[in-house]
Every structure is written in structure tokens, then in C-alpha cells.
Protein backbone atom coordinates (compact mmCIF):
# COMPACT_ATOMS: atom_id res chain seq x y z
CA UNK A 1 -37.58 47.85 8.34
CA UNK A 2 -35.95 50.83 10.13
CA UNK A 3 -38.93 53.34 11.33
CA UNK A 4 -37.50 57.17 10.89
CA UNK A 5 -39.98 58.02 13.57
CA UNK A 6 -38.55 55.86 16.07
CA UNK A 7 -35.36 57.01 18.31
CA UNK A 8 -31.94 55.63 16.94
CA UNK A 9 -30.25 52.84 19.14
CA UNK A 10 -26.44 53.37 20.70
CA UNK A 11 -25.17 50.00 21.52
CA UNK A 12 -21.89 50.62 24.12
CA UNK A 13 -20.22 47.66 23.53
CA UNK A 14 -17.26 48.24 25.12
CA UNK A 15 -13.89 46.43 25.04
CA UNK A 16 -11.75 44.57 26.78
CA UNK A 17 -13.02 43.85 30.10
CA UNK A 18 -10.23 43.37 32.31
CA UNK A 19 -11.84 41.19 34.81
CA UNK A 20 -13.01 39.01 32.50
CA UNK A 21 -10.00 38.67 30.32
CA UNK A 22 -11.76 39.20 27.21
CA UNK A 23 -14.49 41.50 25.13
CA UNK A 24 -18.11 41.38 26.89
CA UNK A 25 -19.64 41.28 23.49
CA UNK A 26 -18.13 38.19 22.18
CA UNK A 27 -20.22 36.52 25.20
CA UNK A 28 -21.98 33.23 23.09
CA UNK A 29 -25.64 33.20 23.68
CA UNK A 30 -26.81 30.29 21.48
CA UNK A 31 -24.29 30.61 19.48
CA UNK A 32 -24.13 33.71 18.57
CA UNK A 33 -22.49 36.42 20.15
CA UNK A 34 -24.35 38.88 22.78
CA UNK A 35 -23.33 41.91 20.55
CA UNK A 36 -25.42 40.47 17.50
CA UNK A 37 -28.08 39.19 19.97
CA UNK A 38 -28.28 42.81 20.87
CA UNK A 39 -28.36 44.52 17.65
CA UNK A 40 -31.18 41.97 16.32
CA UNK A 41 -33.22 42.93 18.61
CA UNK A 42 -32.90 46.50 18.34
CA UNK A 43 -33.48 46.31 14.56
CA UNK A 44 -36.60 43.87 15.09
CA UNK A 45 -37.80 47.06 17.01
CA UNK A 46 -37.22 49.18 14.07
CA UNK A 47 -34.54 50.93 14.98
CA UNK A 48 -31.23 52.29 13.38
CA UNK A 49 -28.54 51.44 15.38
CA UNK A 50 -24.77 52.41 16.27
CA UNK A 51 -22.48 50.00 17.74
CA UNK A 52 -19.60 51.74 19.65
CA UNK A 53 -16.77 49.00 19.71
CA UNK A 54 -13.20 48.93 21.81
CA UNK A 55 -9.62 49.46 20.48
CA UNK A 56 -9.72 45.50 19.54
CA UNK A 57 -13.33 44.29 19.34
CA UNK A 58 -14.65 42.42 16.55
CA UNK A 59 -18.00 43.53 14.86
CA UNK A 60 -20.82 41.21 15.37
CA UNK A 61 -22.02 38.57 12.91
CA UNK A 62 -24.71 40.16 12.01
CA UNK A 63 -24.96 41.82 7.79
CA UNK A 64 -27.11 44.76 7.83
CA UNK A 65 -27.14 47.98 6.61
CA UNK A 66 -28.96 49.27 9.67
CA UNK A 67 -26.04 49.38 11.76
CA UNK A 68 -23.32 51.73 12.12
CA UNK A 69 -19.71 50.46 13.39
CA UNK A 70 -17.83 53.07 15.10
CA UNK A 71 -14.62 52.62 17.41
CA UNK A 72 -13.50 54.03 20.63
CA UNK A 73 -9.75 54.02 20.43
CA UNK A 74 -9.28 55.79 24.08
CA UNK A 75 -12.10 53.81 26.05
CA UNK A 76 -10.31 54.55 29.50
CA UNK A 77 -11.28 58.40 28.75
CA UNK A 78 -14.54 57.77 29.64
CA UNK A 79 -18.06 56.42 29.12
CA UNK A 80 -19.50 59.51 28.24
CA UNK A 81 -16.49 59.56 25.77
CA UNK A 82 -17.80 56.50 24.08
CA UNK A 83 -21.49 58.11 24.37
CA UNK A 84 -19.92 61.33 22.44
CA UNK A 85 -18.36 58.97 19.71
CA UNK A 86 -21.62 57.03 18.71
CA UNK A 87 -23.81 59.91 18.85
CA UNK A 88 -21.50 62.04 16.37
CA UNK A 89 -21.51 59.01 14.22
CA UNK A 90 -25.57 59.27 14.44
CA UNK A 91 -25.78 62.68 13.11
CA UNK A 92 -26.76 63.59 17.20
CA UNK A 93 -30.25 62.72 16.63
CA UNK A 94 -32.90 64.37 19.11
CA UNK A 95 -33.37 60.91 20.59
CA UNK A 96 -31.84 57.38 21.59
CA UNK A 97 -31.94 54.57 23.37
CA UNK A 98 -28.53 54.30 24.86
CA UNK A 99 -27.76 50.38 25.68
CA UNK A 100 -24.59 49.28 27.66
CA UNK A 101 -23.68 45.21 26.21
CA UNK A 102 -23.17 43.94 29.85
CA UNK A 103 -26.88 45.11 31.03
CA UNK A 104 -29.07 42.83 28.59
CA UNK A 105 -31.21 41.83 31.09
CA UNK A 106 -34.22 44.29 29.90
CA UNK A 107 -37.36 43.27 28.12
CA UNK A 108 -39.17 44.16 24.66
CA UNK A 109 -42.27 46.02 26.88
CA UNK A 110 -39.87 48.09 28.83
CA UNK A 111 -37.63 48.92 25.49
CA UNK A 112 -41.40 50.36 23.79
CA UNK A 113 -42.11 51.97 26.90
CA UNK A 114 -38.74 53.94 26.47
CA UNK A 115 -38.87 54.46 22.55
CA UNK A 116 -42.17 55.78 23.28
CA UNK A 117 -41.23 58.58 26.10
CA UNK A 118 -40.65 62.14 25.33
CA UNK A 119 -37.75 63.27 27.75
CA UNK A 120 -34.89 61.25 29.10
CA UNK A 121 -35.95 58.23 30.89
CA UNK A 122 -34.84 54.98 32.60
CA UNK A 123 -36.62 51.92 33.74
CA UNK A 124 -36.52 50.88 37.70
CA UNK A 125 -36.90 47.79 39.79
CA UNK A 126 -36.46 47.62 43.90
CA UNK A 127 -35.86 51.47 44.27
CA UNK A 128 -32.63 51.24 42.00
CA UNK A 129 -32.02 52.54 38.11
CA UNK A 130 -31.82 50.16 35.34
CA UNK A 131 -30.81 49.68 31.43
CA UNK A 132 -31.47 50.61 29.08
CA UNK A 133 -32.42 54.19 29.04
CA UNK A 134 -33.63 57.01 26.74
CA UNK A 135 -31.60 60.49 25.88
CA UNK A 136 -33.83 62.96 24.73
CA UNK A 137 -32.23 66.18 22.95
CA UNK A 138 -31.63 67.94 26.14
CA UNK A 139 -29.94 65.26 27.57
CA UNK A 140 -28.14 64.55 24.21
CA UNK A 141 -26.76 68.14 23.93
CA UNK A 142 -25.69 68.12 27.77
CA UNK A 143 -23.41 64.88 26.18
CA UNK A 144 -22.18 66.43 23.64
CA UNK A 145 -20.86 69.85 25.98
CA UNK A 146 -19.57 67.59 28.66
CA UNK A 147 -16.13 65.86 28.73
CA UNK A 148 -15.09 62.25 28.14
CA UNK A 149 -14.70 61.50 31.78
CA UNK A 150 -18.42 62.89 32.86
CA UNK A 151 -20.28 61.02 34.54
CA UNK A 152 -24.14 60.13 32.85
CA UNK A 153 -26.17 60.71 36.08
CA UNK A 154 -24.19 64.23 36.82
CA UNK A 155 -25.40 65.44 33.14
CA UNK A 156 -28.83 63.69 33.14
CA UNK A 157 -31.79 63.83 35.14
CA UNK A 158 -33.81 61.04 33.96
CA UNK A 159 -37.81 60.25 34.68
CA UNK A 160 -38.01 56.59 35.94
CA UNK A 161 -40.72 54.21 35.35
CA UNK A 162 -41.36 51.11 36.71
CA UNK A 163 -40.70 47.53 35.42
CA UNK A 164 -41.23 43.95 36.69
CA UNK A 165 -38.16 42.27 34.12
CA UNK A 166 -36.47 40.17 36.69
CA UNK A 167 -32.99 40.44 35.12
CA UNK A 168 -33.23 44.50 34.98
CA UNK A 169 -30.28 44.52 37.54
CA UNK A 170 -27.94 41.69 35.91
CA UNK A 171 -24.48 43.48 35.00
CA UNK A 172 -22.31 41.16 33.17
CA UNK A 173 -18.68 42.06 34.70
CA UNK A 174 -17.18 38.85 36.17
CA UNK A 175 -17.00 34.86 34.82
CA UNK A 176 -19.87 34.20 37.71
CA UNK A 177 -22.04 36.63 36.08
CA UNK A 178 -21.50 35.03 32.71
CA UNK A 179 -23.03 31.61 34.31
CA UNK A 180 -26.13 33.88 35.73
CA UNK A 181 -26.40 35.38 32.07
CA UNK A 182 -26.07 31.65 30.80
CA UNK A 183 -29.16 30.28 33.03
CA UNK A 184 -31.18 33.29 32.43
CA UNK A 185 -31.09 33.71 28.88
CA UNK A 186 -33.98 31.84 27.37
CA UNK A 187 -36.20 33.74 29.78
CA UNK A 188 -34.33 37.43 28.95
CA UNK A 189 -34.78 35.96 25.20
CA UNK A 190 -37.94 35.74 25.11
CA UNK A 191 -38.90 38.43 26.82
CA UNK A 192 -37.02 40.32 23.81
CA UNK A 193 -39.76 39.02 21.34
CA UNK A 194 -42.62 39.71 23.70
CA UNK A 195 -43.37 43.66 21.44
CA UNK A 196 -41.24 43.37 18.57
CA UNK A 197 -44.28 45.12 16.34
CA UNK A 198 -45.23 48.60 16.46
């Protein structure tokens, strides 16, 4: 059941990746694809959510009338284009959690701790910034004035908190990372499930 008091979700789930040679999202996890692992997860959370899919992508296999399929047709414009696209398609809500397909290594404690905060956040391990992270409506209208090409941490000055998720850093971007993903999934899985209840 989707909770109106909760932030949306905005699920960047890209396109083509060229050096994979083929959509991030369609990644099998179990079979089924990382894109409907994804937006399970977001709706077990009680959140609405908005998928923002490449020029070619497939939606997920997921049938729910929580999510929100929108399409990027000019991805190389920009991530903060793709941002701009899903957040129109929102309504631009005062708040989301903004979640990039190929950085699924987060848990369900540090998603509540982010759905939770009141300005524009992002989790840390080891000194660096992780995924995903929450927009708040300052950081949402800074989006929405900025151009395609913009980069997020130019526009956004986000609070960090801390987190001990061991996969926070995994970025899924090459065939060897795909293999890491593989091993680590049951264990990123799980962790998913951990908070699921309000």
C-alpha cells in the first residue's frame, strides 16, 4: 500500500550501457530482472515510484499501478536530464528518493533512514558518497532550473550520514561487476527486507 506521507521513488534506469553491450536493468537476479527487483522493493517500502527508462529499454515484469513508466529519448543529454523527466512525470513532488539501477548495493535501514530525513541527503561509507539519496524541494527545484547536462553534486549540497552496507560502493558498469553483483546478491537481498514496515 503506497503511503502519501512517504517521499515518491525515481528509479534511473538508464539504457543502453555501452560497455556492457546491453540495458543494466535487464541484469537477472533470480530470475527476475534488477529493474523489477528494484521497484519491489521500493513499493514494499510504501512508496510511489517512477521508472525513467532508455530510448530501447523494456519495462520490468512487474504489474502495478504504483509505478510510473516514463522514457528518456535523449539520455546522452544528461543525467540531470533524465532526473528532470521523472520528476515532471511525478507532479515534482517536495521529496524523493532518487535511485540510479547500477548502484543497488544499499540496504532497507539506510533507504528509512533517507525517507525519513528532511533536506537532501546521501548515505556514506570510507569517506566517499553513496546511493541512493534523498532530494528535498530545494534540491528538487535547483533540478528543475538547471540544464540536462548539470551535474547533481554542482546543484546539490547533500547532508551525509553514515552506513555500514558493505555493497554501498558497488557500481554495476562492466561484465566483472555483473559477477560481483551475482555473488553479492543474496546478502544485498536480504538486507532489502531487513525494514520493509513502517
Amino acid at each position: 500500500m503506497i503511503d502519501e506521507d512517504l517521499p515518491n521513488c525515481l528509479i534511473l534506469a538508464g539504457g543502453l550501457s555501452r560497455r556492457l553491450g546491453f540495458d543494466k536493468a535487464s541484469i537477472k537476479m533470480d530470475g527476475q530482472t534488477l529493474l523489477s527487483r528494484m521497484v519491489e522493493v521500493m513499493i514494499e517500502h510504501g512508496m510511489r515510484t517512477c521508472v525513467v527508462l532508455g530510448p530501447n529499454s523494456g519495462e520490468c515484469d512487474l504489474n502495478t499501478d504504483s509505478v510510473i513508466f516514463v522514457r528518456n529519448d535523449e539520455p546522452d543529454l544528461g543525467r540531470t536530464g533524465s532526473i528532470q523527466i521523472g520528476l515532471e512525470a511525478l507532479g515534482w513532488p517536495k521529496k524523493v528518493i532518487l535511485a540510479p539501477i547500477d548502484r543497488p548495493g544499499f540496504s532497507s535501514k539506510t533507504l528509512r533512514i533517507l525517507m525519513e530525513a528532511d533536506s537532501s541527503s546521501c548515505p556514506k561509507k570510507d569517506g566517499r558518497g553513496g546511493h541512493p539519496v534523498l532530494l528535498d524541494w530545494r534540491g528538487i527545484t535547483a533540478i528543475r532550473e538547471a540544464k540536462p547536462h548539470s551535474s547533481l553534486k554542482d546543484l546539490i549540497k547533500f547532508s551525509r550520514f553514515e552506513v555500514d552496507d558493505p555493497y554501498i560502493h558497488i557500481n554495476v558498469d562492466t561484465p566483472e561487476d555483473v559477477i560481483f553483483l551475482e555473488r553479492a546478491w543474496h546478502e544485498i537481498y536480504r538486507s532489502w527486507k531487513v525494514n520493509t514496515k513502517r
